[in-house]
C-alpha atoms as a PDB file:
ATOM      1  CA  UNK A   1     -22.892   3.896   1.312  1.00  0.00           C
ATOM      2  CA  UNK A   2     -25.146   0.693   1.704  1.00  0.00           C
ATOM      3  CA  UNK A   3     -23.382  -2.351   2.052  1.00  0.00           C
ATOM      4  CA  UNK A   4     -26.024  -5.593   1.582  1.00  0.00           C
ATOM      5  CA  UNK A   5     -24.320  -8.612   2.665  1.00  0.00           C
ATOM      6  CA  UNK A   6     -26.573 -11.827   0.813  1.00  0.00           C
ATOM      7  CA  UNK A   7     -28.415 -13.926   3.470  1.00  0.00           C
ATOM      8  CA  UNK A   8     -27.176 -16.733   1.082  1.00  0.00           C
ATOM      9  CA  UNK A   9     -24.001 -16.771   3.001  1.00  0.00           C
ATOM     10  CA  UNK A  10     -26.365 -18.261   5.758  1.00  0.00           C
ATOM     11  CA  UNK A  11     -26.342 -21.377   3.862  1.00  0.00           C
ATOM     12  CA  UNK A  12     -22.934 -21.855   3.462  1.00  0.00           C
ATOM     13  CA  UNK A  13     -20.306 -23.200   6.030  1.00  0.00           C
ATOM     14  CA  UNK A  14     -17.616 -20.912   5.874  1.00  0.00           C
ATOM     15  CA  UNK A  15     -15.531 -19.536   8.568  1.00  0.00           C
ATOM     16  CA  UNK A  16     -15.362 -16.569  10.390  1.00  0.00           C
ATOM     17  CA  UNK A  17     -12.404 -15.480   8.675  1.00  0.00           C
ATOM     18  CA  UNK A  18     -13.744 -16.293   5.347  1.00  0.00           C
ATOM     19  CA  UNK A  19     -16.974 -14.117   6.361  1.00  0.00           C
ATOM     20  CA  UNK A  20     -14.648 -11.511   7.707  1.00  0.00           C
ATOM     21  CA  UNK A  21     -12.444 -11.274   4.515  1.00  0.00           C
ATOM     22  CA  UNK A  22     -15.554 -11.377   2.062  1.00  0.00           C
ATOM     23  CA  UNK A  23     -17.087  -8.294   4.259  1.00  0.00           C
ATOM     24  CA  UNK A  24     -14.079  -6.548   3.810  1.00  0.00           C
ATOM     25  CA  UNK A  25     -13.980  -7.108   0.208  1.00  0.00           C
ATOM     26  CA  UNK A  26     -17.579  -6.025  -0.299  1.00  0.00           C
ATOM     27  CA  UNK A  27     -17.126  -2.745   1.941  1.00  0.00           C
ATOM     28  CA  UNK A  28     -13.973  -1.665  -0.354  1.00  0.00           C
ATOM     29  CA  UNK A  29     -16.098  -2.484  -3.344  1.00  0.00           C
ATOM     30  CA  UNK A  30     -18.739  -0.214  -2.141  1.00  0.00           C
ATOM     31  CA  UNK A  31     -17.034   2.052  -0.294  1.00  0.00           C
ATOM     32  CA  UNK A  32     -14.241   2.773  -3.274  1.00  0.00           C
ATOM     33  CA  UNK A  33     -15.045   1.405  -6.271  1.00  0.00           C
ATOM     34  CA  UNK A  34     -11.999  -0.967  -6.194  1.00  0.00           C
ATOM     35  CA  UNK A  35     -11.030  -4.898  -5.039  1.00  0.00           C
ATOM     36  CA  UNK A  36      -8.650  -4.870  -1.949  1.00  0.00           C
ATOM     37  CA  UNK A  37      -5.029  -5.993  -2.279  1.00  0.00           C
ATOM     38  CA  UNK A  38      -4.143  -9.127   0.107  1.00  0.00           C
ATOM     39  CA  UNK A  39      -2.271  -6.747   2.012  1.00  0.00           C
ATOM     40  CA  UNK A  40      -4.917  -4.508   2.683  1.00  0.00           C
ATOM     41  CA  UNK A  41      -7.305  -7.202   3.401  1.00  0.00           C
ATOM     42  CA  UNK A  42      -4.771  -8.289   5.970  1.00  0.00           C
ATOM     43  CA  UNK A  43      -4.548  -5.154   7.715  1.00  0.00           C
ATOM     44  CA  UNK A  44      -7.738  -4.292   7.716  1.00  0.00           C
ATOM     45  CA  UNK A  45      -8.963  -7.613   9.141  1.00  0.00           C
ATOM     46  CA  UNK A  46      -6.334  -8.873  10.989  1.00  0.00           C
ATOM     47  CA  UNK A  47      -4.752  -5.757  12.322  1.00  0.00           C
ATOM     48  CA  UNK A  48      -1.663  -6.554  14.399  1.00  0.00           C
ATOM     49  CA  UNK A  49      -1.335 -10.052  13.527  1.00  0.00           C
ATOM     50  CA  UNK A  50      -0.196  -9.633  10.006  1.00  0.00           C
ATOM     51  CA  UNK A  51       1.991 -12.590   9.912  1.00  0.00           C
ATOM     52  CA  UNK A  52      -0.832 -15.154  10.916  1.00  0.00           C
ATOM     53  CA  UNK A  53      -3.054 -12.718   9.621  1.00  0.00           C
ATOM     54  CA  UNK A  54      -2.113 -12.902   5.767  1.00  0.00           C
ATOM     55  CA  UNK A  55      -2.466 -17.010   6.180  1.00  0.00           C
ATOM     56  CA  UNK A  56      -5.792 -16.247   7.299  1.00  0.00           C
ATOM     57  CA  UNK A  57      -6.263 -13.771   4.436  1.00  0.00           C
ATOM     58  CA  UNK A  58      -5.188 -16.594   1.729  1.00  0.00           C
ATOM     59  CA  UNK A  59      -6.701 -19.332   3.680  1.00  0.00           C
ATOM     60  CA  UNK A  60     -10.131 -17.610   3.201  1.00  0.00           C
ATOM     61  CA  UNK A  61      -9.965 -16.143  -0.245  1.00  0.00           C
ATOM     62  CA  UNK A  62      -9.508 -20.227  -1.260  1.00  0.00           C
ATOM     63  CA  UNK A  63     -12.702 -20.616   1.103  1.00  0.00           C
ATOM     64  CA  UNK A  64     -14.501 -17.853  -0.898  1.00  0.00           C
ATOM     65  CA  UNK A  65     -12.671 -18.808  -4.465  1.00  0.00           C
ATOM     66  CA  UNK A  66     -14.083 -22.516  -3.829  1.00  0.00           C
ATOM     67  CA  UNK A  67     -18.086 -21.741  -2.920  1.00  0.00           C
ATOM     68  CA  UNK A  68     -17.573 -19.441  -5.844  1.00  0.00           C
ATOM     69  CA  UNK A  69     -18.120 -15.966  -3.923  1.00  0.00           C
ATOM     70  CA  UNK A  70     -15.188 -14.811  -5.958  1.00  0.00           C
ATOM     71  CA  UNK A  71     -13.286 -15.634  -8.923  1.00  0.00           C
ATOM     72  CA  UNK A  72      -9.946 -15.766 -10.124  1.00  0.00           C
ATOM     73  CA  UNK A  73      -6.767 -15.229  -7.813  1.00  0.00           C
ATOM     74  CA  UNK A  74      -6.005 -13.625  -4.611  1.00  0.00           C
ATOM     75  CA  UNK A  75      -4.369 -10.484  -5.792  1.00  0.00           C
ATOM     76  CA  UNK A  76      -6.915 -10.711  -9.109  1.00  0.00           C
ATOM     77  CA  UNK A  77     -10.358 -11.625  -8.283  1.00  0.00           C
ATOM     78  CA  UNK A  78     -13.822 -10.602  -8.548  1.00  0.00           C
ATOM     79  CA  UNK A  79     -17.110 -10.674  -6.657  1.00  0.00           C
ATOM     80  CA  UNK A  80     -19.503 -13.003  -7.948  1.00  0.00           C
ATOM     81  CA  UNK A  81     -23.644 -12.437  -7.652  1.00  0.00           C
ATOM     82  CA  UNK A  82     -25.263 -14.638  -5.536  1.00  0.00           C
ATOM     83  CA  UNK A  83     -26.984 -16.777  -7.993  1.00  0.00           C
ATOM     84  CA  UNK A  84     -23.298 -17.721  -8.899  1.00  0.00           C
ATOM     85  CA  UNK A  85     -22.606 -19.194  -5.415  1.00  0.00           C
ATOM     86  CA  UNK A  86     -22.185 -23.233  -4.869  1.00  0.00           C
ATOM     87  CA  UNK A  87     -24.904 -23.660  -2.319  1.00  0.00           C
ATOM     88  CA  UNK A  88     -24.396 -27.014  -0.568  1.00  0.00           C
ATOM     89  CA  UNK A  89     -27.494 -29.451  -1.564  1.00  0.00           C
ATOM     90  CA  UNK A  90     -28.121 -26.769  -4.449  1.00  0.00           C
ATOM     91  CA  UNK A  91     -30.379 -24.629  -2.445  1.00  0.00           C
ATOM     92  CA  UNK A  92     -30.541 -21.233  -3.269  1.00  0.00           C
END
C-alpha cells in the first residue's frame, strides 16, 4: 500500500488535528477500501483521550468539510481530489 498525501495541503492552514484526521482517513481508504467511522477516527488518532479526542475528530472533519478535502457529513463523507480543494488566494 502507497499512501500519497497532496503537497496541496501545504497551502492550506489547517491544524494538526485536521492533518492528522485527513491522514487517517486517506490510510483507511487505501489501506481497506472503506471511509472510517468517527469512532474509529477517534481511536485511531486520539487514542486514550477519546472524550476530547472525538471533539477533535468533529472539530477537524468541519476543518476538512470547509477547504473542501471532503464532502458531505461526518459519519457520511467522501474524499475529494485535489483540484476540488479551496486553496486560499486560488492557488493551486
Amino acid at each position: 500500500m502507497k499512501l500519497e498525501i497532496p503537497c496541496l495541503m501545504d497551502d492550506l492552514p489547517l491544524s494538526p488535528e485536521a492533518v492528522r484526521v485527513y491522514v487517517a482517513i486517506a490510510r483507511s481508504v487505501a489501506e481497506y477500501q472503506e471511509f472510517p467511522s468517527v469512532e474509529r477516527i477517534t481511536s485511531r488518532c486520539f487514542g486514550k483521550r477519546y472524550a476530547l479526542g472525538k471533539t477533535h475528530t468533529n472539530l477537524a472533519l468541519t476543518e476538512l468539510i470547509k477547504w473542501n478535502l471532503v464532502k458531505g457529513e461526518p459519519g457520511s463523507y467522501t474524499l475529494t481530489q485535489p483540484e476540488e480543494w479551496k486553496i486560499p488566494g486560488g492557488v493551486a
